[in-house]
ModelCIF file with pLDDT and N, C-alpha, C, O atoms, coordinates in Angstrom:
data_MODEL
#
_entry.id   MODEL 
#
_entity.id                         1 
_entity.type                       polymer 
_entity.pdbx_number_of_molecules   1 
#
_entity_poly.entity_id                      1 
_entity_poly.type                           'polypeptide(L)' 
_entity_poly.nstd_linkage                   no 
_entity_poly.nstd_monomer                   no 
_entity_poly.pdbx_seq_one_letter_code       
;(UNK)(UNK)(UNK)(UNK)(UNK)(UNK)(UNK)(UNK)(UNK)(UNK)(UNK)(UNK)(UNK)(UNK)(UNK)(UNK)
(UNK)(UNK)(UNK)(UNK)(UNK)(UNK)(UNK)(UNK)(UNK)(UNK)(UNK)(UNK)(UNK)(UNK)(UNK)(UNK)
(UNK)(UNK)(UNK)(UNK)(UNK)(UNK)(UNK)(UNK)(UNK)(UNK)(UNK)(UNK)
;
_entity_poly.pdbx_seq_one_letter_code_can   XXXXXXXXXXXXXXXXXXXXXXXXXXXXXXXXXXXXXXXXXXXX 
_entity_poly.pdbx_strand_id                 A 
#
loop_
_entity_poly_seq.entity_id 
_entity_poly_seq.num 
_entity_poly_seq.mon_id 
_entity_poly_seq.hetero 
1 1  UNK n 
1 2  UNK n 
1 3  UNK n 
1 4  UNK n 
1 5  UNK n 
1 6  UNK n 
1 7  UNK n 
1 8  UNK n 
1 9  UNK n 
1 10 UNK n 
1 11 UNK n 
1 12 UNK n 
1 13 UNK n 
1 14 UNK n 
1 15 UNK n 
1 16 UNK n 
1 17 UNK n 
1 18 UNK n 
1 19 UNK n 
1 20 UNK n 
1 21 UNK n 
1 22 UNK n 
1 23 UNK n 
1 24 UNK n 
1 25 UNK n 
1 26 UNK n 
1 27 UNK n 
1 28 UNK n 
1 29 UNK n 
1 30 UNK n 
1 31 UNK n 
1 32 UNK n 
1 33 UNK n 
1 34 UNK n 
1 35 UNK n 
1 36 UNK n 
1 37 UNK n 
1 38 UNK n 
1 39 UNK n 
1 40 UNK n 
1 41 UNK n 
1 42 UNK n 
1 43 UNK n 
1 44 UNK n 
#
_struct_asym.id          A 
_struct_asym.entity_id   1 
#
loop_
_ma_qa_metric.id 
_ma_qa_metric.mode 
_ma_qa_metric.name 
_ma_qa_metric.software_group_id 
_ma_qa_metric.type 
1 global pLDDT . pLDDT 
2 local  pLDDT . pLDDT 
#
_ma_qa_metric_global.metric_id      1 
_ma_qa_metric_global.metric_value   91.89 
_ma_qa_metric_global.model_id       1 
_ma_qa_metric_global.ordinal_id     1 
#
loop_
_ma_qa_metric_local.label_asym_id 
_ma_qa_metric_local.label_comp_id 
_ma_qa_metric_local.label_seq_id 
_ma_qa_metric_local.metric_id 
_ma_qa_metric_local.metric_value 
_ma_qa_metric_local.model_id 
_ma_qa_metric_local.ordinal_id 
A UNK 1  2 97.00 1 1  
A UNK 2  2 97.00 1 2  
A UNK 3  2 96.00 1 3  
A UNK 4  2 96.00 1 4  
A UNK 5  2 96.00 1 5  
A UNK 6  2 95.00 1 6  
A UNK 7  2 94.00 1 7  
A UNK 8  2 94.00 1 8  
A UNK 9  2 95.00 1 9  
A UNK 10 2 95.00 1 10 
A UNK 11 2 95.00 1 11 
A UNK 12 2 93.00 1 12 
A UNK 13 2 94.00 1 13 
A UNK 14 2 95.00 1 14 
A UNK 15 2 94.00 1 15 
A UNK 16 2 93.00 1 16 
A UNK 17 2 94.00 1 17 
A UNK 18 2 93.00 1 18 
A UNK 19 2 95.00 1 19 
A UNK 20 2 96.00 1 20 
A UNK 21 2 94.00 1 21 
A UNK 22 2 93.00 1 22 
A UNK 23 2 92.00 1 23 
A UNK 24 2 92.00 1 24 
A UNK 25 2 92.00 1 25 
A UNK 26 2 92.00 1 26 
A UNK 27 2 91.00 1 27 
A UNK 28 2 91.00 1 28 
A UNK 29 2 92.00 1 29 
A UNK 30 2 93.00 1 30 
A UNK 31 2 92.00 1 31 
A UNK 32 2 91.00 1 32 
A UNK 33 2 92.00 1 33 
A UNK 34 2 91.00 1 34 
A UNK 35 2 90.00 1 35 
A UNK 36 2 88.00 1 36 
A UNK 37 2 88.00 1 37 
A UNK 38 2 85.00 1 38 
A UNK 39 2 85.00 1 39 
A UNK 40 2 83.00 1 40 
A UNK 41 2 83.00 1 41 
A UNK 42 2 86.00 1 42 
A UNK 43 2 86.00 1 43 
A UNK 44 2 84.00 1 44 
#
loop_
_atom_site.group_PDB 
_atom_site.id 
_atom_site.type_symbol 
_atom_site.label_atom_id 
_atom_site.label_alt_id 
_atom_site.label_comp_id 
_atom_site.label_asym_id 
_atom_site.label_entity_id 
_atom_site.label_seq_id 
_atom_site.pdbx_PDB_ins_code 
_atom_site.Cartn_x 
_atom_site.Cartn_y 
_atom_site.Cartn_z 
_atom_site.occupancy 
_atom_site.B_iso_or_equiv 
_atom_site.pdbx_formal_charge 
_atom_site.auth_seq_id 
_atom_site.auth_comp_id 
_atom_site.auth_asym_id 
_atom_site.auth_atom_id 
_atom_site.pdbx_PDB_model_num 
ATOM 1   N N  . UNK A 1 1  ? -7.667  6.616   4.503  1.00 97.00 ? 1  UNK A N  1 
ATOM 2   C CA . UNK A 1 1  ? -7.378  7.783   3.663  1.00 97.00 ? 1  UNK A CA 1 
ATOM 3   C C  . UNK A 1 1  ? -7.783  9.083   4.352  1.00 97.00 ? 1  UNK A C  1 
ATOM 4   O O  . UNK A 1 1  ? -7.109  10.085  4.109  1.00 97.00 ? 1  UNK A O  1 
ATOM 5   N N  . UNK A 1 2  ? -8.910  9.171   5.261  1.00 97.00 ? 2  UNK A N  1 
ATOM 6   C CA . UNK A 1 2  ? -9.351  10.030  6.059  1.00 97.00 ? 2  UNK A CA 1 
ATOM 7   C C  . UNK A 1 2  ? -8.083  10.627  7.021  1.00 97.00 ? 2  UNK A C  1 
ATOM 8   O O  . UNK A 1 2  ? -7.692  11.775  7.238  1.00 97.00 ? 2  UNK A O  1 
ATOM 9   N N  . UNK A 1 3  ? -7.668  9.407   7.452  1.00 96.00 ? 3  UNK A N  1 
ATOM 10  C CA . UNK A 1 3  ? -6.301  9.338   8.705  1.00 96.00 ? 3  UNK A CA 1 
ATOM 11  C C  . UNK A 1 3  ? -4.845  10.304  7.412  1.00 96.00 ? 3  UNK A C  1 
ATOM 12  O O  . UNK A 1 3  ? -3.730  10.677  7.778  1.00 96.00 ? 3  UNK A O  1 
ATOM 13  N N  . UNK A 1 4  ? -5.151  10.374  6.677  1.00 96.00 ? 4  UNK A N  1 
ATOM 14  C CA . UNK A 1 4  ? -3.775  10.443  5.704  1.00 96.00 ? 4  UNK A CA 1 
ATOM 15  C C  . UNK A 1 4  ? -4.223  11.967  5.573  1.00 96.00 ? 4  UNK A C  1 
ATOM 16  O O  . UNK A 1 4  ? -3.428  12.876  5.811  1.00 96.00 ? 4  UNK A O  1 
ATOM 17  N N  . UNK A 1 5  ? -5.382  12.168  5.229  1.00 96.00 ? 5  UNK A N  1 
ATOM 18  C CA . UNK A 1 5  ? -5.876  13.247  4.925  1.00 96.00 ? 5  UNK A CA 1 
ATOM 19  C C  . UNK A 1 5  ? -5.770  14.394  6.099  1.00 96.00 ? 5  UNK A C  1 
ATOM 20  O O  . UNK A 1 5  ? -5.489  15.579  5.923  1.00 96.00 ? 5  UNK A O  1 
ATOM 21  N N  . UNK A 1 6  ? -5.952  13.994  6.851  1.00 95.00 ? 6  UNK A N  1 
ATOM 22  C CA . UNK A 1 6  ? -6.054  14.376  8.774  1.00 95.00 ? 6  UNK A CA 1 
ATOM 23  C C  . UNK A 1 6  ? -4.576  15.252  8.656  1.00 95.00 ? 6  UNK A C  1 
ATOM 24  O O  . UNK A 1 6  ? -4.499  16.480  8.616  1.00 95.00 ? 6  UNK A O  1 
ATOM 25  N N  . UNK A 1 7  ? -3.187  14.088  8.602  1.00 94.00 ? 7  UNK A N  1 
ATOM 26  C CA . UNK A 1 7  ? -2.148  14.366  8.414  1.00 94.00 ? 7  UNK A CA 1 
ATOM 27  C C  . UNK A 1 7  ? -1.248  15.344  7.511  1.00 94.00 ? 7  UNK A C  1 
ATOM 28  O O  . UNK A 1 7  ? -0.081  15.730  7.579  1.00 94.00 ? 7  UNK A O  1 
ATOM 29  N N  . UNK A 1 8  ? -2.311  15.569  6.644  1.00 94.00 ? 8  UNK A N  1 
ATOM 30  C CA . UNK A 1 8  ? -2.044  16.354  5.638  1.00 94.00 ? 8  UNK A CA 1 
ATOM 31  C C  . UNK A 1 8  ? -0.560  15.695  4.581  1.00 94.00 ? 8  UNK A C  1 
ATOM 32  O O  . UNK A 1 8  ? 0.422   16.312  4.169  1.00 94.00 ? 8  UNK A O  1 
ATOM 33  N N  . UNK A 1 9  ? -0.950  14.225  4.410  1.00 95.00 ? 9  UNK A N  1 
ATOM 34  C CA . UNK A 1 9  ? -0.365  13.514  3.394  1.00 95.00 ? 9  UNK A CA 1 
ATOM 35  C C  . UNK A 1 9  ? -0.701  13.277  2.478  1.00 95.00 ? 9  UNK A C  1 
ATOM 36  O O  . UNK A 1 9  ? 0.031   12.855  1.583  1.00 95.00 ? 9  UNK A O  1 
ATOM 37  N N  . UNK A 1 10 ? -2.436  13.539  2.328  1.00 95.00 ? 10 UNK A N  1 
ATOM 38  C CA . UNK A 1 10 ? -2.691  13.473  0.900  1.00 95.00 ? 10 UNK A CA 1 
ATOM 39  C C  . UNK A 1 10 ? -3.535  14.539  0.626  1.00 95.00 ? 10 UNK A C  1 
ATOM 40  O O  . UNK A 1 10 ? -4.047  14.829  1.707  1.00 95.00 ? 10 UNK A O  1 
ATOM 41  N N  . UNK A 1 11 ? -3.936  15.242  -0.195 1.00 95.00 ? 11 UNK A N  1 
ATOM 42  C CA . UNK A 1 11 ? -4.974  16.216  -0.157 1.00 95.00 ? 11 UNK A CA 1 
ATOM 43  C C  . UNK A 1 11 ? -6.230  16.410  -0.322 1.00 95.00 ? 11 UNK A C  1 
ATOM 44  O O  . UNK A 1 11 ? -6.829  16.133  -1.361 1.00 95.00 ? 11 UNK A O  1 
ATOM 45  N N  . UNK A 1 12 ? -6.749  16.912  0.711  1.00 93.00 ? 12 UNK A N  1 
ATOM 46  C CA . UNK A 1 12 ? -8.237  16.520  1.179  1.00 93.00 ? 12 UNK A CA 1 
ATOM 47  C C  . UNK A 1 12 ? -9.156  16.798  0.072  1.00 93.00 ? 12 UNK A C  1 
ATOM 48  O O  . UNK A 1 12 ? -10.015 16.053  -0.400 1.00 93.00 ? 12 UNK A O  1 
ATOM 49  N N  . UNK A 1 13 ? -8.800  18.137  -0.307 1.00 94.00 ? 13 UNK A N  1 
ATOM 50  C CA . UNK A 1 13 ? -9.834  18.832  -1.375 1.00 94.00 ? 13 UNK A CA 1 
ATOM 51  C C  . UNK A 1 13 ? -10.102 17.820  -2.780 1.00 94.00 ? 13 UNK A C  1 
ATOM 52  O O  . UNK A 1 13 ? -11.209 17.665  -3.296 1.00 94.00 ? 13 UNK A O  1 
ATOM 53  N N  . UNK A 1 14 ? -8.813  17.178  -3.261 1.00 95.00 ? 14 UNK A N  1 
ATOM 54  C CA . UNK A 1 14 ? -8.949  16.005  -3.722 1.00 95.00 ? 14 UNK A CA 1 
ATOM 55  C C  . UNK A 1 14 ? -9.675  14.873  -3.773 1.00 95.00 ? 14 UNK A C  1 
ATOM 56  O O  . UNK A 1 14 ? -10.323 14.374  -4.693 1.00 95.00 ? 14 UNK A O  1 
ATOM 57  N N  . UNK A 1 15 ? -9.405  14.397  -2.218 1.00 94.00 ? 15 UNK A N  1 
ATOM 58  C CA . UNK A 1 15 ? -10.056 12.938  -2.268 1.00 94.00 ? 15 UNK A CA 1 
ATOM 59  C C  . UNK A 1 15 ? -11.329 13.341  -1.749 1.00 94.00 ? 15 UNK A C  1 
ATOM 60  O O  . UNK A 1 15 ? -11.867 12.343  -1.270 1.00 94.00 ? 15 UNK A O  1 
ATOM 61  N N  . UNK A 1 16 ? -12.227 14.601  -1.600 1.00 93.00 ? 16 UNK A N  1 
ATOM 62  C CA . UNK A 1 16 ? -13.459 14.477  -1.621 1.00 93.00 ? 16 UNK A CA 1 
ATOM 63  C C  . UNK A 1 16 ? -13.920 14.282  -2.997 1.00 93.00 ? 16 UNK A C  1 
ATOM 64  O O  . UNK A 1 16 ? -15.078 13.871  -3.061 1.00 93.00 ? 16 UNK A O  1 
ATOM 65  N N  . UNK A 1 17 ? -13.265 14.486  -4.230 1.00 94.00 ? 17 UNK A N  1 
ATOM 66  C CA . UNK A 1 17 ? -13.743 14.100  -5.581 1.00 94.00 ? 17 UNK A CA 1 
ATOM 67  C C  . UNK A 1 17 ? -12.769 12.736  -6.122 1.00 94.00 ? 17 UNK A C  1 
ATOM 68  O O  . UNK A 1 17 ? -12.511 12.573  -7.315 1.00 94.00 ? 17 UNK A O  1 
ATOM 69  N N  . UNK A 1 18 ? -12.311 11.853  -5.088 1.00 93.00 ? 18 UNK A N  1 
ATOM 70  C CA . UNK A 1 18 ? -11.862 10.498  -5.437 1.00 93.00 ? 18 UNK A CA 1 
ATOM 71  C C  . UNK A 1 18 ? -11.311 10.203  -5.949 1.00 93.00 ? 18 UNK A C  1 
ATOM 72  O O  . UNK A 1 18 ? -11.260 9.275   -6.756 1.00 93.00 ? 18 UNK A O  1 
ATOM 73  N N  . UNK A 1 19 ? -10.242 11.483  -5.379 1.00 95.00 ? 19 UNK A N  1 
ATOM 74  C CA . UNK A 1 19 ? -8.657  11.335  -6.202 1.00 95.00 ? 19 UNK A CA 1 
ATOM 75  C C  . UNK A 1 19 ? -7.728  11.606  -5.426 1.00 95.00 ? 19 UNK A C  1 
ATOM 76  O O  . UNK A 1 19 ? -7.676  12.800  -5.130 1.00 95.00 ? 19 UNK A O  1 
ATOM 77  N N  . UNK A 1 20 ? -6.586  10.637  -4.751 1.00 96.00 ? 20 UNK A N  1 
ATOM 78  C CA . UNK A 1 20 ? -5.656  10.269  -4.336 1.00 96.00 ? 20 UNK A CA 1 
ATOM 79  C C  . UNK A 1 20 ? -4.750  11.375  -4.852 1.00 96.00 ? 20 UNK A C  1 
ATOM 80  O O  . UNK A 1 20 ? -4.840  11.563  -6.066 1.00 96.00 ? 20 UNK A O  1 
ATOM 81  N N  . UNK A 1 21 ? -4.080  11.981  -4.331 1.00 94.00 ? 21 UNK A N  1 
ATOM 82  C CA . UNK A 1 21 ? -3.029  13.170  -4.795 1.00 94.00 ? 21 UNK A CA 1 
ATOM 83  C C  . UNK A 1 21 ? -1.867  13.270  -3.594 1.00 94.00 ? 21 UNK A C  1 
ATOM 84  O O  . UNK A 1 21 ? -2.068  14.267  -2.900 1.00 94.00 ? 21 UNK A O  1 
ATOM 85  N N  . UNK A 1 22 ? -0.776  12.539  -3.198 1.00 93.00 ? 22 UNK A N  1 
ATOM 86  C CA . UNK A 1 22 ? -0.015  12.924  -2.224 1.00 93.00 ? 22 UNK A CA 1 
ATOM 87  C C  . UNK A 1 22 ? 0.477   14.183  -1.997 1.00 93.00 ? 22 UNK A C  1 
ATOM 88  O O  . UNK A 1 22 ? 0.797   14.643  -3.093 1.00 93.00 ? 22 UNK A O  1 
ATOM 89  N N  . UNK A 1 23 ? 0.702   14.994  -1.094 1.00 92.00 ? 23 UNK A N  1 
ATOM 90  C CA . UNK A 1 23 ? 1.140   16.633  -0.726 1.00 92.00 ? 23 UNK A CA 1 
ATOM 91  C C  . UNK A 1 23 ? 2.675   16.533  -0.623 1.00 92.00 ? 23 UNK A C  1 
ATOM 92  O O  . UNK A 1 23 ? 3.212   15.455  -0.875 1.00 92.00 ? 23 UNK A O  1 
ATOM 93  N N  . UNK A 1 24 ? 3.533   17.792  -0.201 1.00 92.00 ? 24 UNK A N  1 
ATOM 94  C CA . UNK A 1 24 ? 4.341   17.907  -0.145 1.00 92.00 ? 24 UNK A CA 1 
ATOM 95  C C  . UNK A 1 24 ? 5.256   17.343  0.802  1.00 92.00 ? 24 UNK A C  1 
ATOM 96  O O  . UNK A 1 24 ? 6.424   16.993  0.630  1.00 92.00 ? 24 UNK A O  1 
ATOM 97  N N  . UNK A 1 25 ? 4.068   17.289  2.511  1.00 92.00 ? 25 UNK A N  1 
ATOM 98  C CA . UNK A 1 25 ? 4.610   17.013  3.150  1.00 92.00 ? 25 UNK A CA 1 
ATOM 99  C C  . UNK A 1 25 ? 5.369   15.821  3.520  1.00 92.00 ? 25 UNK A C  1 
ATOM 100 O O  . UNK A 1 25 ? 4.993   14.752  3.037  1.00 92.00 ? 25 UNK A O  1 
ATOM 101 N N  . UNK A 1 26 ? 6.578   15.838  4.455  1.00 92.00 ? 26 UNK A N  1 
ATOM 102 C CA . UNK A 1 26 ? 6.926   14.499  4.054  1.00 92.00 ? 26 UNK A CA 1 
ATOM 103 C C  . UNK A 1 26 ? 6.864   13.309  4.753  1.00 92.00 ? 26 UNK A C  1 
ATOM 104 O O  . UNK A 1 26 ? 6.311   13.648  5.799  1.00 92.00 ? 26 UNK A O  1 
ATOM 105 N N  . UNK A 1 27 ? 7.086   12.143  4.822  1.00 91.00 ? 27 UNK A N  1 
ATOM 106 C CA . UNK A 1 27 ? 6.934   10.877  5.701  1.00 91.00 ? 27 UNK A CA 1 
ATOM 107 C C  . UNK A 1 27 ? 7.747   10.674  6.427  1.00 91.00 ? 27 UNK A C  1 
ATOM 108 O O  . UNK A 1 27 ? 8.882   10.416  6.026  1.00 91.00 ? 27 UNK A O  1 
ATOM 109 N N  . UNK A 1 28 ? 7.476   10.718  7.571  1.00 91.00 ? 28 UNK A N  1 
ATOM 110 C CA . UNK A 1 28 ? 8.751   10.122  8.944  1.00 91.00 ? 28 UNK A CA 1 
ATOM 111 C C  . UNK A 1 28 ? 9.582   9.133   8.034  1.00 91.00 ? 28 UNK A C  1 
ATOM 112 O O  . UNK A 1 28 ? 9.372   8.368   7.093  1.00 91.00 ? 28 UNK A O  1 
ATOM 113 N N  . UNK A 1 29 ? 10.511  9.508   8.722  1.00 92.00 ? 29 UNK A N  1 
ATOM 114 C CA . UNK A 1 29 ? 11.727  8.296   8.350  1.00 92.00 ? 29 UNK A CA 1 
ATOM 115 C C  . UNK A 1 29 ? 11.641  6.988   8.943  1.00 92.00 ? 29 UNK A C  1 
ATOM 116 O O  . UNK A 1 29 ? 12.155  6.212   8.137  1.00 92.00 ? 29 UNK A O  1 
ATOM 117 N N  . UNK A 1 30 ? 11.324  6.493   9.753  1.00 93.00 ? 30 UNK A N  1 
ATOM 118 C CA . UNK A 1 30 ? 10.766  5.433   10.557 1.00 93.00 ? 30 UNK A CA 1 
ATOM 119 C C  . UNK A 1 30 ? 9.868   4.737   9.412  1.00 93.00 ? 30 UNK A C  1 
ATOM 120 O O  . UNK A 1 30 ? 10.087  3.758   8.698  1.00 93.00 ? 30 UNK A O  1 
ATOM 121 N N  . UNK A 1 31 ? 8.883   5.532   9.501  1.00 92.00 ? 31 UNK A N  1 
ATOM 122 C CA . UNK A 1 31 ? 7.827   4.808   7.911  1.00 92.00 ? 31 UNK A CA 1 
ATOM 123 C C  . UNK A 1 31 ? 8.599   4.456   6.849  1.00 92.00 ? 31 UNK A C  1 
ATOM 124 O O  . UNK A 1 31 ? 8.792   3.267   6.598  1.00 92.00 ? 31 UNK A O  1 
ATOM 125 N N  . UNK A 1 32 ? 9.113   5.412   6.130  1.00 91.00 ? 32 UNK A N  1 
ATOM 126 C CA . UNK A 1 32 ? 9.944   4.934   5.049  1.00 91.00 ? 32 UNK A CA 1 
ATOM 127 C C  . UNK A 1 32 ? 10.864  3.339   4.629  1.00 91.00 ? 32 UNK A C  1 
ATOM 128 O O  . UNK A 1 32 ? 10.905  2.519   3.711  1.00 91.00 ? 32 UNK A O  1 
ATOM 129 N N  . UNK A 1 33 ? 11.474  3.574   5.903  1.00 92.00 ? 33 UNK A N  1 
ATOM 130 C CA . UNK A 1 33 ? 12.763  2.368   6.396  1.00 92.00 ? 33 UNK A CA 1 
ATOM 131 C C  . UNK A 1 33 ? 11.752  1.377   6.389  1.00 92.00 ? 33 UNK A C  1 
ATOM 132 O O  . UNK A 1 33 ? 12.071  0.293   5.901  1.00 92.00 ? 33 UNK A O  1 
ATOM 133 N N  . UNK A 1 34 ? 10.558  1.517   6.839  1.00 91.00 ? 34 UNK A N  1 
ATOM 134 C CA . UNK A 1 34 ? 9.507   0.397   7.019  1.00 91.00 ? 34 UNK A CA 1 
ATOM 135 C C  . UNK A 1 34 ? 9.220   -0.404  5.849  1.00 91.00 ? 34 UNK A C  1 
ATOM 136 O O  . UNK A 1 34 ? 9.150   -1.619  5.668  1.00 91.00 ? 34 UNK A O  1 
ATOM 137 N N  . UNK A 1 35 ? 9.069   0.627   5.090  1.00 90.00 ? 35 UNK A N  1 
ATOM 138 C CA . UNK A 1 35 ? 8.709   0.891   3.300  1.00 90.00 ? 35 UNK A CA 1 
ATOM 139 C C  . UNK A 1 35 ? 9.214   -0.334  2.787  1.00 90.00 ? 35 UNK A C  1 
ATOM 140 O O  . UNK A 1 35 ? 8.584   -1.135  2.096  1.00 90.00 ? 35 UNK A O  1 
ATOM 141 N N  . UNK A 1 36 ? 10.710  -0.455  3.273  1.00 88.00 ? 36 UNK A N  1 
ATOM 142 C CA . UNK A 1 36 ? 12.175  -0.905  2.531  1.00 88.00 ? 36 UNK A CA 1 
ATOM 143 C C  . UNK A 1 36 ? 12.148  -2.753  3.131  1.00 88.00 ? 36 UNK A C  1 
ATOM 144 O O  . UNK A 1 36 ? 12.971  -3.637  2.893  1.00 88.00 ? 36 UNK A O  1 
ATOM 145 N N  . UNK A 1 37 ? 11.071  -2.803  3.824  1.00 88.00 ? 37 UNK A N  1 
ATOM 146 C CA . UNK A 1 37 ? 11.308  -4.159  4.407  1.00 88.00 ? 37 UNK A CA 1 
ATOM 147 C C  . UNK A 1 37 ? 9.688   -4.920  3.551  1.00 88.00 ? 37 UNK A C  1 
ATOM 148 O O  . UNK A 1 37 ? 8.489   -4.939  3.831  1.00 88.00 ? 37 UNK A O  1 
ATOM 149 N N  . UNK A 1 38 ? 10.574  -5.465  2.408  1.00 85.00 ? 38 UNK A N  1 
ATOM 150 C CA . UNK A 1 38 ? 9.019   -5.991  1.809  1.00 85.00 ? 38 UNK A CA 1 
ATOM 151 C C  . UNK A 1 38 ? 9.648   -7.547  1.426  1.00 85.00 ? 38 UNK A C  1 
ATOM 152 O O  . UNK A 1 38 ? 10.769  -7.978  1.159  1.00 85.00 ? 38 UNK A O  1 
ATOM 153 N N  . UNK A 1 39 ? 8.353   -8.101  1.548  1.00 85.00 ? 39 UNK A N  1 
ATOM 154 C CA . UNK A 1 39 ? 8.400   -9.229  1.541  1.00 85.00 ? 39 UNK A CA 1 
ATOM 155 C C  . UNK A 1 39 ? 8.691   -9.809  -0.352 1.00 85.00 ? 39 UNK A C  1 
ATOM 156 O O  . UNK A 1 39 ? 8.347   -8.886  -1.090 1.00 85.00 ? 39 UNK A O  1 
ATOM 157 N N  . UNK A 1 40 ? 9.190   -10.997 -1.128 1.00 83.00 ? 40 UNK A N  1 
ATOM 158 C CA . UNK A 1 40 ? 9.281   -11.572 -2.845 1.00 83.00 ? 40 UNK A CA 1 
ATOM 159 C C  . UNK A 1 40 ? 7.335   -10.892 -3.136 1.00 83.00 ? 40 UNK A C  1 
ATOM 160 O O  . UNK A 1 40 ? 6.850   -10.197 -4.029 1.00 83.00 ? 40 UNK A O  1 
ATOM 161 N N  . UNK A 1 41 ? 6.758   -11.511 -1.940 1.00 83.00 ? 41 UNK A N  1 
ATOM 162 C CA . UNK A 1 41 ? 5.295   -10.993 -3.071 1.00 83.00 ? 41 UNK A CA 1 
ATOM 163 C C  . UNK A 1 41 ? 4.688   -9.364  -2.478 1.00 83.00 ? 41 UNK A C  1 
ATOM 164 O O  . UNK A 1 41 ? 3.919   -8.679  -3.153 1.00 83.00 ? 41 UNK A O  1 
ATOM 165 N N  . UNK A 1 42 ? 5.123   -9.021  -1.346 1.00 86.00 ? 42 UNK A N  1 
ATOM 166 C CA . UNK A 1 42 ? 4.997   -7.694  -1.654 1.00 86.00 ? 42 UNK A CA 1 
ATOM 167 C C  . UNK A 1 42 ? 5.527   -7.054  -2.755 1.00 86.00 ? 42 UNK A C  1 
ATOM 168 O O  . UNK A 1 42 ? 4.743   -6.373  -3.417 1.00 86.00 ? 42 UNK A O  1 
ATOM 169 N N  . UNK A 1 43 ? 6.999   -7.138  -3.196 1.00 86.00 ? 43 UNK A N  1 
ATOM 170 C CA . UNK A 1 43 ? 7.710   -6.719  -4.383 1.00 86.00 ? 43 UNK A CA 1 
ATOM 171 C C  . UNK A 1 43 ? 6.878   -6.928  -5.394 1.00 86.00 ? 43 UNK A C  1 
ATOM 172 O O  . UNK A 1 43 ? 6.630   -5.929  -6.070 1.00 86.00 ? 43 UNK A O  1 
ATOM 173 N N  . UNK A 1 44 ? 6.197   -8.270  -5.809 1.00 84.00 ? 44 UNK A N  1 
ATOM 174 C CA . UNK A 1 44 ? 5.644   -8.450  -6.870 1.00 84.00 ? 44 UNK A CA 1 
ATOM 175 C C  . UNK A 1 44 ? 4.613   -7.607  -7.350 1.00 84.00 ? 44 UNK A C  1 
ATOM 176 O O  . UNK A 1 44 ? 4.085   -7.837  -8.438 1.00 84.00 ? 44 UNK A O  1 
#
């Protein structure tokens, strides 16, 4: 979450009070497509 935070994917000021908040910015497309390859129990 540190690494996400770094990236400015989630917002820092946030998760120093332990709350997950995604930002605007957006996710490579590469990741995404990645996203899209899930396994019956990932889905689940």
């Amino acid at each position: 979450l540190k690494c996400l935070a770094s990236y400015g994917l989630i917002d820092s000021n946030d998760f120093s009070k332990n709350i997950i908040r995604r930002t605007e910015k957006e996710v490579p497309k590469e990741i995404l497509d990645k996203f899209e390859q899930t396994t019956d129990e990932e889905t689940n």
